[in-house]
Protein backbone atom coordinates (compact mmCIF):
# COMPACT_ATOMS: atom_id res chain seq x y z
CA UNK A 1 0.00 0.00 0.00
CA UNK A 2 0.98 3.62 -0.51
CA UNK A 3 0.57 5.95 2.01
CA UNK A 4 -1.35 9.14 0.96
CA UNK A 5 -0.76 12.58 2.96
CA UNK A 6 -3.55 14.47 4.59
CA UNK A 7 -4.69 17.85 2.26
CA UNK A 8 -7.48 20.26 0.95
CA UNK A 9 -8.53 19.89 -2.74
CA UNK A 10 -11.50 20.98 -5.00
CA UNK A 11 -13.06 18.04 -5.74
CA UNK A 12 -15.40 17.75 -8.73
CA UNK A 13 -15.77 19.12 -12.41
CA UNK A 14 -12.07 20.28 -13.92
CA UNK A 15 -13.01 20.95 -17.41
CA UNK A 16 -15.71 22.07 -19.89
CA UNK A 17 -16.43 18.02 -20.25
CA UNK A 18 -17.70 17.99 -16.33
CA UNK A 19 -21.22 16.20 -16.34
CA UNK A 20 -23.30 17.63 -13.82
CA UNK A 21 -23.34 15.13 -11.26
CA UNK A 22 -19.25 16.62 -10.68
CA UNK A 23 -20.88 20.10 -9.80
CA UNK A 24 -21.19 21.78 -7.84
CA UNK A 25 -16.93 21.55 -7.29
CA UNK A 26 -16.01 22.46 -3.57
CA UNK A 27 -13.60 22.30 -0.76
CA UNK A 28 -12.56 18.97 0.55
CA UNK A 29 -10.35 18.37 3.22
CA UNK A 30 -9.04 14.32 3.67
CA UNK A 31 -7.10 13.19 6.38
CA UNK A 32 -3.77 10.71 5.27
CA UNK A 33 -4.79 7.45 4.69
CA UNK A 34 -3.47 4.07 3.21
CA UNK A 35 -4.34 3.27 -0.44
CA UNK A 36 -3.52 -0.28 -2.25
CA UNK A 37 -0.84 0.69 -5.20
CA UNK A 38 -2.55 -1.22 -7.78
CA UNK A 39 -5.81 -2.96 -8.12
CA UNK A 40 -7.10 -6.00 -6.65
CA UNK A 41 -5.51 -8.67 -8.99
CA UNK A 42 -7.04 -12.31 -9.67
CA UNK A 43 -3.68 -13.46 -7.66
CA UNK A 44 -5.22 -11.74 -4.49
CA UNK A 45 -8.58 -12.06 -4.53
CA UNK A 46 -7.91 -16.41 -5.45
CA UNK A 47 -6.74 -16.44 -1.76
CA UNK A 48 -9.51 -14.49 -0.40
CA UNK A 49 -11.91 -17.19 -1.74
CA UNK A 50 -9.67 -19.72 -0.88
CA UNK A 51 -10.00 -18.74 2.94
CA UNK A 52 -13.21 -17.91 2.83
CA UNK A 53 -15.26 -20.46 0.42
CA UNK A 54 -16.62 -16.62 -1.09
CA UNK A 55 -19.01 -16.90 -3.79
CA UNK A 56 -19.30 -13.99 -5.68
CA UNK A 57 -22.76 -12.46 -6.99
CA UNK A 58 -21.68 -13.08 -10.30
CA UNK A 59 -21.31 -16.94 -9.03
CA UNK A 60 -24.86 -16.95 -7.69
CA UNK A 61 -27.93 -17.72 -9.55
CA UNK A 62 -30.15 -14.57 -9.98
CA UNK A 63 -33.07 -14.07 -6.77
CA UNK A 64 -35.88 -12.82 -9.32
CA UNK A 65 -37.67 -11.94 -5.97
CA UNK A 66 -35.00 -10.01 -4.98
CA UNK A 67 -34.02 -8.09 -8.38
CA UNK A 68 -37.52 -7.03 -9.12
CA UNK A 69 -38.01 -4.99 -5.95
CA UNK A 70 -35.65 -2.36 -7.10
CA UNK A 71 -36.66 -2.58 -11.00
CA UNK A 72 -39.80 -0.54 -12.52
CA UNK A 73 -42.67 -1.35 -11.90
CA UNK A 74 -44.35 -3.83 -13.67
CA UNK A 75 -41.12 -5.49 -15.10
CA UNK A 76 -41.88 -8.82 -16.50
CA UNK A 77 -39.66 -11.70 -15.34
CA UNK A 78 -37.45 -13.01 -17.71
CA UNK A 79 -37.27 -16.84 -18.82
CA UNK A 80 -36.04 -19.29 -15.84
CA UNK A 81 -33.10 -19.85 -18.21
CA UNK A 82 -31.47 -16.26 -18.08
CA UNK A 83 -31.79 -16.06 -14.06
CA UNK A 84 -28.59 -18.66 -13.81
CA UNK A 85 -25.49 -16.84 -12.91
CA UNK A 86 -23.46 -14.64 -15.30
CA UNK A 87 -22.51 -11.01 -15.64
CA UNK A 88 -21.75 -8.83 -18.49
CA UNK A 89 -19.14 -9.26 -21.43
CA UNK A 90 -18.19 -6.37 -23.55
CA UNK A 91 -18.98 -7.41 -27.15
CA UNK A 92 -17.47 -4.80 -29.94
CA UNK A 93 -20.30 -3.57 -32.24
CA UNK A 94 -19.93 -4.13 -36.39
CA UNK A 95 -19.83 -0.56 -36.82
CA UNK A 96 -20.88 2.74 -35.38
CA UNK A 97 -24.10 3.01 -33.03
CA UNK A 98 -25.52 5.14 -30.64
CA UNK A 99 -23.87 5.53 -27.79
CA UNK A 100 -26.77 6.00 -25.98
CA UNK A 101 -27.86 2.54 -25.60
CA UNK A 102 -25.05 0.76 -24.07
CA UNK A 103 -27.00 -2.54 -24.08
CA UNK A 104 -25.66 -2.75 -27.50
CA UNK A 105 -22.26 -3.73 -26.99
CA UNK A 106 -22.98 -5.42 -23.36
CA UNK A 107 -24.01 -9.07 -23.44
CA UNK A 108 -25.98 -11.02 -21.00
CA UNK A 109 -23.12 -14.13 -20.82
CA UNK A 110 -24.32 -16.87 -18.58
CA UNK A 111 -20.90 -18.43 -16.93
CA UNK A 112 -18.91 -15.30 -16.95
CA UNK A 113 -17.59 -14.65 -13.66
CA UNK A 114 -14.20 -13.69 -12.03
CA UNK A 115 -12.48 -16.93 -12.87
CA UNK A 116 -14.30 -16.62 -16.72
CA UNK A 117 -13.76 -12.64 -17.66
CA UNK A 118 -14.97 -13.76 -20.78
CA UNK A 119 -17.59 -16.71 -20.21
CA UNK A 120 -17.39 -20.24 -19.46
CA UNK A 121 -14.69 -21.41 -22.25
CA UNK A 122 -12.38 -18.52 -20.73
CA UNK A 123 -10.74 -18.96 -17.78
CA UNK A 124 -7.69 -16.42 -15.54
CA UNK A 125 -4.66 -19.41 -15.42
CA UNK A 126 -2.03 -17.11 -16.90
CA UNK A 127 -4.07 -13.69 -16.17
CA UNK A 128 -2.90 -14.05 -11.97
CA UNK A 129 -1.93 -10.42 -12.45
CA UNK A 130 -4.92 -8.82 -13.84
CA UNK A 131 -7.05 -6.76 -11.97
CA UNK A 132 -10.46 -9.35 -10.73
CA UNK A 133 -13.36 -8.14 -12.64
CA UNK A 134 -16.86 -9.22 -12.80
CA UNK A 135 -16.91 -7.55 -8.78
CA UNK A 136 -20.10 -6.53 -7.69
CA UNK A 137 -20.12 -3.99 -5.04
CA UNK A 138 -20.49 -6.42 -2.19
CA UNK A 139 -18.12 -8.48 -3.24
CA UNK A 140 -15.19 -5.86 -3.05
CA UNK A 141 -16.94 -4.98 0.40
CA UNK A 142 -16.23 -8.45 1.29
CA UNK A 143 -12.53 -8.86 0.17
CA UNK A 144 -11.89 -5.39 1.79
CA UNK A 145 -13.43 -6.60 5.15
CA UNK A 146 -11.42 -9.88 5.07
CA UNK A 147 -7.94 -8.06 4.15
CA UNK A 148 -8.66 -5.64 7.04
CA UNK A 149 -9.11 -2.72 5.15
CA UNK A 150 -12.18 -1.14 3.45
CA UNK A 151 -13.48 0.93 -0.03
CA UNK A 152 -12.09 4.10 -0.66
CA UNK A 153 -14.37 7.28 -0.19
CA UNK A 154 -15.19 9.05 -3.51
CA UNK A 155 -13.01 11.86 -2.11
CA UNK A 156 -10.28 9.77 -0.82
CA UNK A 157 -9.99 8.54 -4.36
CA UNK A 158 -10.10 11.60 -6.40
CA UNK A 159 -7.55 12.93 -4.06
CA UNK A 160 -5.13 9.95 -4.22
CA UNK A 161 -5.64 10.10 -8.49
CA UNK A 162 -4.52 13.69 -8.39
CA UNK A 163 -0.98 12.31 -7.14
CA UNK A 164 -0.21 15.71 -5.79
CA UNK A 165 -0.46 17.80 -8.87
CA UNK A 166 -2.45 20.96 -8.69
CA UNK A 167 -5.92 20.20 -9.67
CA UNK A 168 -4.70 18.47 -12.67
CA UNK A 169 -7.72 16.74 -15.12
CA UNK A 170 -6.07 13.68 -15.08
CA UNK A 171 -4.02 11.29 -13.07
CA UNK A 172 -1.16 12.22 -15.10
CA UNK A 173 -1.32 15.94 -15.36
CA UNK A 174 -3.16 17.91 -18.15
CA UNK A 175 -1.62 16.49 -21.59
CA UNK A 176 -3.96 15.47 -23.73
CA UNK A 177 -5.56 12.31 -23.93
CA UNK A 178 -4.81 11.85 -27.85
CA UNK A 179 -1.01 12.34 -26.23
CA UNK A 180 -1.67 9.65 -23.75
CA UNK A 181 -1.65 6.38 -25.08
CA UNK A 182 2.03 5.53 -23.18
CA UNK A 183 0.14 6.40 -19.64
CA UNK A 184 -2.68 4.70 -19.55
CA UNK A 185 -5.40 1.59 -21.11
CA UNK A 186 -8.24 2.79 -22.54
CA UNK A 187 -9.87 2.65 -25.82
CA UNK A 188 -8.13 4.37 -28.83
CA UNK A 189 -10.43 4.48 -32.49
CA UNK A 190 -13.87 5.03 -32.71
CA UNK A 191 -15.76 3.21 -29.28
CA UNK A 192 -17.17 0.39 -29.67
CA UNK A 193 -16.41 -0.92 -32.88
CA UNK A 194 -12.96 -0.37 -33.84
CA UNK A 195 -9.90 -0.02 -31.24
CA UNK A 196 -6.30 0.48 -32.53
CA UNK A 197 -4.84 -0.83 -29.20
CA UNK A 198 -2.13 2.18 -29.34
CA UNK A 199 -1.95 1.21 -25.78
CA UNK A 200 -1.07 -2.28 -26.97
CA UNK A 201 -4.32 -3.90 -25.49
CA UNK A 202 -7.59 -4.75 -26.19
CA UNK A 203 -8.81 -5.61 -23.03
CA UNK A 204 -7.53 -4.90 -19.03
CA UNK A 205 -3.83 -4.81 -18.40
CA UNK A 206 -1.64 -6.44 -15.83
CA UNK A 207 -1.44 -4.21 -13.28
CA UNK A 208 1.67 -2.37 -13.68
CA UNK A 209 1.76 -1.99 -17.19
CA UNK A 210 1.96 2.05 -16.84
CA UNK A 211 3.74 4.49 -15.14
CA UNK A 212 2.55 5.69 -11.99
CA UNK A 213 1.07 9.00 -10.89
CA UNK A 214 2.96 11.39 -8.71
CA UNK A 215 1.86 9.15 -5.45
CA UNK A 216 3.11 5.93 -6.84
CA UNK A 217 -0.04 4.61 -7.75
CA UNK A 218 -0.74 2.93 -10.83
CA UNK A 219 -3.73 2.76 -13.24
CA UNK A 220 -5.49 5.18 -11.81
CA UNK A 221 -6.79 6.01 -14.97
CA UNK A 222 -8.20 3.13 -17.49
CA UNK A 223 -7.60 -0.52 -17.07
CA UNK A 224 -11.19 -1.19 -14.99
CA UNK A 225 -13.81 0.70 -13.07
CA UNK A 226 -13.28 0.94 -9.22
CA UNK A 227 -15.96 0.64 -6.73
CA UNK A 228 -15.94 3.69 -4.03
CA UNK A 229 -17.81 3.39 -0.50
CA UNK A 230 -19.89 6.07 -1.06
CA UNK A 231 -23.44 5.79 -2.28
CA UNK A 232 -24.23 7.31 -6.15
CA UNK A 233 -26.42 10.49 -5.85
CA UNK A 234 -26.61 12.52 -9.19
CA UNK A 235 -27.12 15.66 -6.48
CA UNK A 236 -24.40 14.36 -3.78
CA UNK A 237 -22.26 17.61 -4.67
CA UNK A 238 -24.78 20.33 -4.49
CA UNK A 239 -25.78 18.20 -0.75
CA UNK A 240 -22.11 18.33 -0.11
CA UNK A 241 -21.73 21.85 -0.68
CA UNK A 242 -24.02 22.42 2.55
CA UNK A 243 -20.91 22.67 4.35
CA UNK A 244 -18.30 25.20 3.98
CA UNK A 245 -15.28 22.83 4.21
CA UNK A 246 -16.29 18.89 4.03
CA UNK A 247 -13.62 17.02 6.19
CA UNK A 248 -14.02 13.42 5.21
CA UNK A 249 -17.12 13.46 3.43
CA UNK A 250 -18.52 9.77 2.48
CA UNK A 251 -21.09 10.91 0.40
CA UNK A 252 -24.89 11.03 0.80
CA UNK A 253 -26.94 8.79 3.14
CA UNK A 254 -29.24 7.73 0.62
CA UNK A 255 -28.51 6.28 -2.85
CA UNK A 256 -30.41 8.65 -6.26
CA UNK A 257 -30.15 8.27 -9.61
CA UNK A 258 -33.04 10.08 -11.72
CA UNK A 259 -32.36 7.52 -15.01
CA UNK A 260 -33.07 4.61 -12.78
CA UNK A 261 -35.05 5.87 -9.43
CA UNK A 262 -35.76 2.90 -7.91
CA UNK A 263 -32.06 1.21 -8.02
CA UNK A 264 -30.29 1.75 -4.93
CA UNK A 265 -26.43 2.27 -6.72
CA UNK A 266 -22.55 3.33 -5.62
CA UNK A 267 -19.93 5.26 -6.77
CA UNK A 268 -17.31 4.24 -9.25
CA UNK A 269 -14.22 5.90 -10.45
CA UNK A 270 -11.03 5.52 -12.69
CA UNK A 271 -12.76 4.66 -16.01
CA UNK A 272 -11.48 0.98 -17.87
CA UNK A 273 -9.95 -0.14 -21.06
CA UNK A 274 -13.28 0.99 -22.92
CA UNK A 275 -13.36 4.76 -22.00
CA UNK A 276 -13.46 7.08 -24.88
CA UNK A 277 -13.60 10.85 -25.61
CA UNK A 278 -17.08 10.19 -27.51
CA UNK A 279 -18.33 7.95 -24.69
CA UNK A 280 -17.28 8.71 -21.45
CA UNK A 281 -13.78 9.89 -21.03
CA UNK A 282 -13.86 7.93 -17.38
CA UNK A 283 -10.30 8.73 -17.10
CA UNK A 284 -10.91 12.09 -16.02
CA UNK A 285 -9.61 11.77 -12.16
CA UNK A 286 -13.58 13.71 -11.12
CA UNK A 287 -15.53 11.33 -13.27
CA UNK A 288 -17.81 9.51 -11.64
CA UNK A 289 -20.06 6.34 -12.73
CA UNK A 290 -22.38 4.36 -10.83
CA UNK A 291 -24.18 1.20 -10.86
CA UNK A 292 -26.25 -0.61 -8.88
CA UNK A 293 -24.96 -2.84 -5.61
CA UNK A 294 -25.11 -6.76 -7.56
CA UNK A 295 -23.95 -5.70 -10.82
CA UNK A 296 -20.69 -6.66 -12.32
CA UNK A 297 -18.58 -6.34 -16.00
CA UNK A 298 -15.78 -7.60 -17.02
CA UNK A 299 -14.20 -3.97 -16.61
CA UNK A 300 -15.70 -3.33 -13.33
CA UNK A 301 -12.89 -3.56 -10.13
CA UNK A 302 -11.60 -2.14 -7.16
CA UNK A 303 -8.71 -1.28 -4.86
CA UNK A 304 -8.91 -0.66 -0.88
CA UNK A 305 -7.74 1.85 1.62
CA UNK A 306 -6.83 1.53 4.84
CA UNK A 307 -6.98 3.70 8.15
CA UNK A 308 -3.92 4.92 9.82
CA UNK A 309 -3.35 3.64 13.13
């Protein structure tokens, strides 16, 4: 782990590509804290379950009784067949779509789990240092409970990406992204159809496989989505901003999303190997992205923090 030092930032919004649910920006003050240097990696997290006979929600046949409660109402229940356990696989388009329906390059994949990124015929035997993926937010809740540590804040996070540069747009600095294919994974070309791999991968990368930012912390930016502690509100800033200096905010009490109302969802940060200027540009260190509690992708991670003592 990497120790990061106490300090006052403006968290939120850093350019004219801020989404609204970055704004209002305002003054955050962290105390020093512990942060893992790289993600969770499949090496790790194989000796969590190994202690601990985990099953992950990906693992676990689908609770219909459960899932509907937070769906719209009236949602009809799907055939018995597509309620056994999976997750979602990335699946490149044929050519350009709109990016407003995501379902189009995400596939329902029954099998695909941690130990099958890509469904049942794949498997992790020589991917040991990959970041785990297909981790739903309890399941990173889990791992962090067992390794004594826990999720990073939203504002512990942001603050650790920044690696100490002066409210820099990414974890790098402030070069552009076209200029950034030697500092980080994400998708180069035209999302979700054709990627060039500048980076030189299609996928995630080893952890690793970039330089770090000014804290010593790698991927930071790209490579897979990382689960925060704090519950997704699109509003959480403006409810932050209640308070002239926030010291150690963990975000709102209760979970909002306005595109979804009755999901309960967290916080996720970093961006992943799919991240785009026309899609998302995740890789923005006050980006945020949320999903709900049980969901899980094959770009979808986490790292932990840890108290000082």
């Amino acid at each position: 782990m990497v120790l990061i030092p106490a300090g006052e930032f403006m968290m939120g919004g850093k350019s004219a590509q801020a989404d609204p649910d970055e704004l209002p920006r305002r003054v955050v003050k962290v105390d020093a804290f512990w942060i893992d240097a790289t993600e969770v990696t499949n090496k790790e997290f194989s000796k969590f379950v190994a202690a601990t006979n985990y099953k992950t929600v990906a693992e676990r046949d689908i609770d219909w009784d459960e899932m509907v409660k937070n769906l719209p109402p009236g949602t009809q229940k799907p055939d018995d067949a597509m309620l056994a356990a999976g997750s979602l696989v990335f699946r490149p388009t044929e050519g350009p779509v709109n990016l407003q329906y995501a379902a189009q390059w995400w596939q329902w994949t029954i099998g695909a789990d941690w130990q099958h990124p890509e469904g049942p015929e794949s498997n992790i035997i020589d991917r040991m240092d990959y970041p785990v993926v297909h981790i739903a937010w309890e399941d990173a809740a889990a791992y962090a409970e067992w390794a004594g540590k826990r999720l990073p804040t939203e504002a512990e996070w942001e603050w650790a990406a920044m690696g100490g540069l002066e409210d820099p747009k990414y974890p790098w600095g402030n070069t552009p992204i076209e200029e950034a294919t030697s500092v980080a994974n994400f998708w180069q070309g035209a999302f979700p159809y054709d990627n060039t791999e500048a980076d030189g991968f299609f996928g995630a990368a080893p952890v690793k496989s970039f330089p770090t930012n000014g804290y010593g912390l790698y991927e930071m930016a790209g490579n897979v989505w990382e689960w925060t502690s704090d519950k997704y509100h699109y509003q959480a800033y403006q409810i932050g901003k209640t308070k002239e200096l926030n010291k150690n905010p963990s975000g709102p009490d209760q979970s909002f999303d306005p595109q979804e109302p009755n999901m309960p969802k967290r916080s996720m940060r970093g961006g992943s190997f799919l991240c785009n200027e026309s899609y998302c540009s995740g890789y923005r260190v006050a980006r945020r992205m949320k999903s709900s509690e049980d969901s899980g992708f094959n770009h979808t991670g986490f790292r932990c923090v840890k108290d000082i003592e």
